[in-house]
N, C-alpha and C. Protein backbone atom coordinates (compact mmCIF):
# COMPACT_ATOMS: atom_id res chain seq x y z
N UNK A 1 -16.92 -4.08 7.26
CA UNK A 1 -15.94 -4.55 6.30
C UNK A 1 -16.68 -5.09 5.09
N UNK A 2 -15.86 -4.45 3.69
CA UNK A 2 -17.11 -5.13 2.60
C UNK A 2 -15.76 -5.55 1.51
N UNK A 3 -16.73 -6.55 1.45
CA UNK A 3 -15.58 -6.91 0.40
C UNK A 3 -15.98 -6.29 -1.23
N UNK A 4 -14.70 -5.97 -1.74
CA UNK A 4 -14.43 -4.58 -3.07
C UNK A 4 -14.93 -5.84 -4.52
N UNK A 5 -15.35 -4.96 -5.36
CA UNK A 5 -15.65 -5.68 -6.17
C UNK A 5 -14.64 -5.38 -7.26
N UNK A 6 -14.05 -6.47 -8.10
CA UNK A 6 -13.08 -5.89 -8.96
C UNK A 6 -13.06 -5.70 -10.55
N UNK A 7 -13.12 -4.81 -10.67
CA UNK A 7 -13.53 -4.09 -12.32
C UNK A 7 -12.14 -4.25 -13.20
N UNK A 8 -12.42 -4.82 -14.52
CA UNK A 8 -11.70 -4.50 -15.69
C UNK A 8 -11.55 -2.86 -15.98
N UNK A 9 -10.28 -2.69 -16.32
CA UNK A 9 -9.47 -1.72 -16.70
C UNK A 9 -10.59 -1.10 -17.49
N UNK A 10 -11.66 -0.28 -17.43
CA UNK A 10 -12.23 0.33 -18.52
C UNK A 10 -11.75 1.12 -19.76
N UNK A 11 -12.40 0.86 -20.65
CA UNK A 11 -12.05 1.93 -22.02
C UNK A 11 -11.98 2.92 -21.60
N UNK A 12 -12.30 4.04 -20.91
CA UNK A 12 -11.90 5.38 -20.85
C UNK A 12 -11.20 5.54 -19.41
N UNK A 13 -10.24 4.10 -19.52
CA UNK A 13 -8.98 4.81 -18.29
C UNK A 13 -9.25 4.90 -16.76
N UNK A 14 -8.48 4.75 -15.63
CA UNK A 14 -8.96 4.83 -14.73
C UNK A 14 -9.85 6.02 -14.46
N UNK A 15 -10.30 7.47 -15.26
CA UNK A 15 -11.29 7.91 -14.89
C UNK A 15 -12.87 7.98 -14.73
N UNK A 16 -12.88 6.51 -15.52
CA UNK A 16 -14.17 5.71 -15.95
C UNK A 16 -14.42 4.82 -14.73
N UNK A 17 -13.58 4.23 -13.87
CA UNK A 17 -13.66 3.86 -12.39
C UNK A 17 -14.99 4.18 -11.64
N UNK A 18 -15.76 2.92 -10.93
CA UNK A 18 -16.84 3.08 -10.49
C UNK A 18 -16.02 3.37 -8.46
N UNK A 19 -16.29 4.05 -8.25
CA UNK A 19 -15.59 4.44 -6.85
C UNK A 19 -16.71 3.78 -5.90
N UNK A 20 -16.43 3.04 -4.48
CA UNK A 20 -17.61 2.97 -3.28
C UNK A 20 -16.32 3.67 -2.12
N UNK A 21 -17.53 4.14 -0.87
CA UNK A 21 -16.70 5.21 -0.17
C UNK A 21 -15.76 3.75 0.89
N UNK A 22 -15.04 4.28 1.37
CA UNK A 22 -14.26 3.24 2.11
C UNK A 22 -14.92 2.81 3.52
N UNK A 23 -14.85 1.83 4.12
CA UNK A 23 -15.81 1.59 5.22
C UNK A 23 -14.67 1.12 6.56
N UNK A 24 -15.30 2.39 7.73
CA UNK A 24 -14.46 2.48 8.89
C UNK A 24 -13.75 1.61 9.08
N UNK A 25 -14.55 0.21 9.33
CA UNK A 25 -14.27 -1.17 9.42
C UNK A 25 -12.86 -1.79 8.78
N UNK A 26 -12.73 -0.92 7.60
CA UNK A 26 -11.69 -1.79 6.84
C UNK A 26 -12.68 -2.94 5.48
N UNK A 27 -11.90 -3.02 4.45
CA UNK A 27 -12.50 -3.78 3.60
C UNK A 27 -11.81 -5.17 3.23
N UNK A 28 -12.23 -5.66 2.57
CA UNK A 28 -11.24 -6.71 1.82
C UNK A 28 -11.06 -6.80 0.40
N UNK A 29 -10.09 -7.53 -0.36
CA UNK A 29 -10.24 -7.47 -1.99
C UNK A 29 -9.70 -8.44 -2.33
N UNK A 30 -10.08 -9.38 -3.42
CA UNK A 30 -9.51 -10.90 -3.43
C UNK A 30 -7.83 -10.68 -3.41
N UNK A 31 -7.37 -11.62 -3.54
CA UNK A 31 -5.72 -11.76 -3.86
C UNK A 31 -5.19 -11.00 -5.13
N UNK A 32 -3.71 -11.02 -5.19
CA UNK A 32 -3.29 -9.79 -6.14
C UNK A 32 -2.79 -10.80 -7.49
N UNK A 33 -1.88 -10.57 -7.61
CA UNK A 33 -1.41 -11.15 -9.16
C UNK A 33 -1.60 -12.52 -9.57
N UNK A 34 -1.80 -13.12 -10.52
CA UNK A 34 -1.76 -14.49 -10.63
C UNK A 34 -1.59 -14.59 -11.73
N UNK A 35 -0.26 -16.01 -10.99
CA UNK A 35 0.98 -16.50 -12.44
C UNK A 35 0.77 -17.79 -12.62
N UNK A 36 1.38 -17.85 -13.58
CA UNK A 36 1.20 -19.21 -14.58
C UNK A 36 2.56 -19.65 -14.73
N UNK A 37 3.57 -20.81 -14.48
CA UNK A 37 4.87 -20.73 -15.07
C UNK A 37 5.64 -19.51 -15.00
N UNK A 38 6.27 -18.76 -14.40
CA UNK A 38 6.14 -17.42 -14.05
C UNK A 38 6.09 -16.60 -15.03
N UNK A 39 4.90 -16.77 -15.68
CA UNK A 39 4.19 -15.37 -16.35
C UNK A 39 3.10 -15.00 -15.68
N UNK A 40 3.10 -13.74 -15.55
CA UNK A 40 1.70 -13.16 -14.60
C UNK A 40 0.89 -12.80 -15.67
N UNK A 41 -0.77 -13.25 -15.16
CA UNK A 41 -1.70 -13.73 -15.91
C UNK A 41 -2.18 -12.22 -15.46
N UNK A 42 -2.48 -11.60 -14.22
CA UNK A 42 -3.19 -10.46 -14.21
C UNK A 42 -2.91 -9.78 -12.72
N UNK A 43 -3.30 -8.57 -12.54
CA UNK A 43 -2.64 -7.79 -11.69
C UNK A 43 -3.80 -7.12 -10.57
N UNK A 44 -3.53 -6.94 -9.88
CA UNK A 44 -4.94 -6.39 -9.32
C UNK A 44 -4.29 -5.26 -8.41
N UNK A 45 -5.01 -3.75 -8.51
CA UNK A 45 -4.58 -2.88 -7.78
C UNK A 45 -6.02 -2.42 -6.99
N UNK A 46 -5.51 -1.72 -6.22
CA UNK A 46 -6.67 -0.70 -5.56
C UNK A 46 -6.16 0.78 -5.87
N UNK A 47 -7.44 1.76 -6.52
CA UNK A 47 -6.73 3.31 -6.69
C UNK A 47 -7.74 3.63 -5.36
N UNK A 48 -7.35 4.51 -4.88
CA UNK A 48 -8.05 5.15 -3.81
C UNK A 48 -8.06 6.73 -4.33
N UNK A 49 -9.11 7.07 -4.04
CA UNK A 49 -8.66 8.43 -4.08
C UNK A 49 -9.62 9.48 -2.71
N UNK A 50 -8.66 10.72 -2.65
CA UNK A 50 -9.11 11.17 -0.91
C UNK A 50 -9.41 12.82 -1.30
N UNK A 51 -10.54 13.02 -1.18
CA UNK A 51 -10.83 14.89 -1.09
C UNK A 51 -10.99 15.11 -0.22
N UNK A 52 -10.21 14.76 0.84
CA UNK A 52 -10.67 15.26 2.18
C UNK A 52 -9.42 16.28 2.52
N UNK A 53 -9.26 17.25 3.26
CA UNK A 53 -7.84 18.36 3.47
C UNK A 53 -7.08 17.90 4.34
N UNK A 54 -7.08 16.63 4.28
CA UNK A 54 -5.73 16.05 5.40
C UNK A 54 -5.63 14.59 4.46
N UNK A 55 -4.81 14.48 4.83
CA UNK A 55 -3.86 12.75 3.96
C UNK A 55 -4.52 11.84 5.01
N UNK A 56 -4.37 10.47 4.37
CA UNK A 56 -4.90 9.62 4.71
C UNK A 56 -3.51 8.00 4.32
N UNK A 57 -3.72 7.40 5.15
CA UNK A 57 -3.01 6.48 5.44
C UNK A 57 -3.78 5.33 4.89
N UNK A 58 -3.29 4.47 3.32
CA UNK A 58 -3.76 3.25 3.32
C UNK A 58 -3.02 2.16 3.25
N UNK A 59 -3.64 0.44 4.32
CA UNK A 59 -2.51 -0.20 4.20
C UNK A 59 -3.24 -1.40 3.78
N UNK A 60 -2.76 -2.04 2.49
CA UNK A 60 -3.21 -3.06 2.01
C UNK A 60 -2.47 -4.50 2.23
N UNK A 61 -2.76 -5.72 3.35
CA UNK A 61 -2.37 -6.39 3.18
C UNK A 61 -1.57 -6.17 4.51
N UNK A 62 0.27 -7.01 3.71
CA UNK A 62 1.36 -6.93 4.39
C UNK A 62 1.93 -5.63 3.98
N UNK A 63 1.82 -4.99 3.23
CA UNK A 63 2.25 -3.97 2.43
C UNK A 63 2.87 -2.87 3.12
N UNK A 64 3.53 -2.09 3.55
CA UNK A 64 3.83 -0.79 4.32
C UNK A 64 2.52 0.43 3.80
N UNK A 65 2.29 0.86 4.82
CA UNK A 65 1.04 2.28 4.54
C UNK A 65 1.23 2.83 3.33
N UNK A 66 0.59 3.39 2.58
CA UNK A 66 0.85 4.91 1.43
C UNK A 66 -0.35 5.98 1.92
N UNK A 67 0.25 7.09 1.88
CA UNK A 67 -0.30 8.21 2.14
C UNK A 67 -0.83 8.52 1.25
N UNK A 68 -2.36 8.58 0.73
CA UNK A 68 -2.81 9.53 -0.35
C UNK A 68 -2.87 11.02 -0.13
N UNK A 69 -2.66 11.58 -0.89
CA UNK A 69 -2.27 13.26 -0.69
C UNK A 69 -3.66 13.67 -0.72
N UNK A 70 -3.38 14.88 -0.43
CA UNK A 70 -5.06 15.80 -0.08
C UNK A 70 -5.99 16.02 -1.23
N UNK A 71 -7.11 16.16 -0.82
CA UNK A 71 -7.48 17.17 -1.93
C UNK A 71 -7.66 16.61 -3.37
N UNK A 72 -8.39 15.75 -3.95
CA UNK A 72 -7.92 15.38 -4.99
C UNK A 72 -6.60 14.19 -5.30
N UNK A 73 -6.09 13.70 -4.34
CA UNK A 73 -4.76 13.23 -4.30
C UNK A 73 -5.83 11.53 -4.36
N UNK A 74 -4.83 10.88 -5.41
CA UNK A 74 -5.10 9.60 -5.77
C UNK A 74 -3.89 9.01 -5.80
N UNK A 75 -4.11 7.39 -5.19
CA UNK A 75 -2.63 6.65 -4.84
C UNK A 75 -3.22 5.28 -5.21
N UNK A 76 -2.16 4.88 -6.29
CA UNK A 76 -2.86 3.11 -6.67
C UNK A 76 -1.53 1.98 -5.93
N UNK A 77 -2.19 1.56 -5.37
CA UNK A 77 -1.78 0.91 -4.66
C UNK A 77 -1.81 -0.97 -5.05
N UNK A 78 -0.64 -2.08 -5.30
CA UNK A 78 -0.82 -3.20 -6.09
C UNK A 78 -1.35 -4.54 -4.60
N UNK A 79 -2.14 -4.94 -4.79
CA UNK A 79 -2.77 -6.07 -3.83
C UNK A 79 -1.57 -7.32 -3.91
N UNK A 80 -1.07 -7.93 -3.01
CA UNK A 80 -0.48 -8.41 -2.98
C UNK A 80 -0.73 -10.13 -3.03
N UNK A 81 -0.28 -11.08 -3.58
CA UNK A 81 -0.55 -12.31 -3.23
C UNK A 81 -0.20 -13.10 -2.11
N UNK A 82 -0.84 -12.90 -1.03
CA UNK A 82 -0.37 -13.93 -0.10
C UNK A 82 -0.79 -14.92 0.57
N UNK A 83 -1.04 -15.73 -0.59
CA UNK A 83 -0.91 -17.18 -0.46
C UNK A 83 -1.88 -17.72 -0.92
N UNK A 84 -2.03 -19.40 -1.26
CA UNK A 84 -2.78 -19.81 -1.81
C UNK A 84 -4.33 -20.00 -0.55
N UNK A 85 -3.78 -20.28 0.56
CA UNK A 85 -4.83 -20.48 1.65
C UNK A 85 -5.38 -19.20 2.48
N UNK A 86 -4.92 -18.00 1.53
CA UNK A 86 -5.93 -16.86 1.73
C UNK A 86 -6.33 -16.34 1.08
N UNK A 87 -7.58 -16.23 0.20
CA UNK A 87 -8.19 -15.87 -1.37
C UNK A 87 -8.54 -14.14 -1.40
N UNK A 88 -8.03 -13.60 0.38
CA UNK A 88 -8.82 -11.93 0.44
C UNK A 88 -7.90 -11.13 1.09
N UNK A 89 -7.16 -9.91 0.52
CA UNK A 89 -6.28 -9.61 1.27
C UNK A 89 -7.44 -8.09 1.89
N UNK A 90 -6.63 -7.88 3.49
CA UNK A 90 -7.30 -6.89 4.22
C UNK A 90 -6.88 -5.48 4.05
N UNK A 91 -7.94 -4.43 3.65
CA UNK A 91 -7.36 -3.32 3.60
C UNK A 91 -8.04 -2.19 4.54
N UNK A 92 -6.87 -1.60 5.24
CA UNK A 92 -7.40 -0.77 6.44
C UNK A 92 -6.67 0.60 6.32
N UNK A 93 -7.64 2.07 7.22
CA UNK A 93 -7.74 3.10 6.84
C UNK A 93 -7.40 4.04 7.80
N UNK A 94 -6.55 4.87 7.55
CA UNK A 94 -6.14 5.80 8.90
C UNK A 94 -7.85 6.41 9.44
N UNK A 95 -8.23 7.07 8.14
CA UNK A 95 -9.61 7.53 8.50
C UNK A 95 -10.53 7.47 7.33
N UNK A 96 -11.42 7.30 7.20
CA UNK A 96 -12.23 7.42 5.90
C UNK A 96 -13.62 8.49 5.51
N UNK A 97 -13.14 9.35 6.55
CA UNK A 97 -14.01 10.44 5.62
C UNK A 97 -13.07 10.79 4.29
N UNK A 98 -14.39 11.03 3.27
CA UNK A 98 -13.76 11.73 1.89
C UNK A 98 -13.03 11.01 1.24
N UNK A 99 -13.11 9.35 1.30
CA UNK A 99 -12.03 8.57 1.14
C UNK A 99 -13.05 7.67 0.31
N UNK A 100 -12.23 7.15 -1.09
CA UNK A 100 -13.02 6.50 -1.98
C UNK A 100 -11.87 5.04 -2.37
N UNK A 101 -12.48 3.89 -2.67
CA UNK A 101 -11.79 3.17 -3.27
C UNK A 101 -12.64 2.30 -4.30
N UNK A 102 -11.55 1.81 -5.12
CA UNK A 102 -11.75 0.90 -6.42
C UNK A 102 -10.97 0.02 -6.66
N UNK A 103 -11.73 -0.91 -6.88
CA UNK A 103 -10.43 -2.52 -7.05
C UNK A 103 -10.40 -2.56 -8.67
N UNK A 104 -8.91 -3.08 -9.11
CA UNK A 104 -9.22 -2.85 -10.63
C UNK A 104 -7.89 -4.00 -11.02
N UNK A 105 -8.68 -4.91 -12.16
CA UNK A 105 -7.65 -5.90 -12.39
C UNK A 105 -6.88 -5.60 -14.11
N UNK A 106 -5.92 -5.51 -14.17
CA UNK A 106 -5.10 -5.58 -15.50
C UNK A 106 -4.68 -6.94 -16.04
N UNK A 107 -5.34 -7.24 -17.29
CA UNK A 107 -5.06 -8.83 -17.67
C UNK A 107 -5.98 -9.58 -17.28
N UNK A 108 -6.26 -10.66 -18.09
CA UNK A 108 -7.54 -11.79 -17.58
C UNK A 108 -6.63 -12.71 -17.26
N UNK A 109 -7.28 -13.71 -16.31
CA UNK A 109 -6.66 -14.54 -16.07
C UNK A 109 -7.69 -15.91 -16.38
N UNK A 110 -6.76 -17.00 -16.79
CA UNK A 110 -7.40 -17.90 -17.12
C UNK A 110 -8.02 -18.69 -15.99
């Protein structure tokens, strides 16, 4: 299990995304949105993406699974906040051959 490191939205778009391969184990990635007065200060997703010829099951958190599609098939998926007395939410993998992920935050937060 490794915990994801999380990258600013790069200038050339999520295809500028530094990818690490996903680890059997399952990973972790800090907490998801964070608000201020309820304005949200910043967002944090995971894109995954899977070239492997079968779909893959990812479940972040409390979240229900998403299937990334085959082949090229990329699924961004939003990290969820749950709670102040857990700073890392868990993300686990039907299978992880051919299976890439990236943590990526929208908005700075103060």
């Amino acid at each position: 299990m490794a915990a994801l490191t999380i990258q600013d939205v790069p200038v050339g778009g999520l295809a500028s995304l530094t990818f690490t391969a996903c680890n059997g184990g399952g990973d972790t990635v800090a907490a998801g949105s964070k608000a201020c007065a309820g304005w949200e200060l910043e967002t944090i997703f995971v894109v995954v993406r899977n070239t492997n010829a079968a779909t893959r099951d990812v479940t972040v958190g409390a979240l229900a699974p998403v299937t990334v599609p085959v082949t090229t098939g990329v699924s961004v998926i939003p990290v969820p906040n749950e709670g102040i007395n857990d700073p890392s939410v868990a993300i686990s993998y039907s299978a992880v051959t051919n299976l890439d992920i990236a943590a990526v935050r929208i908005g700075k937060g103060y």
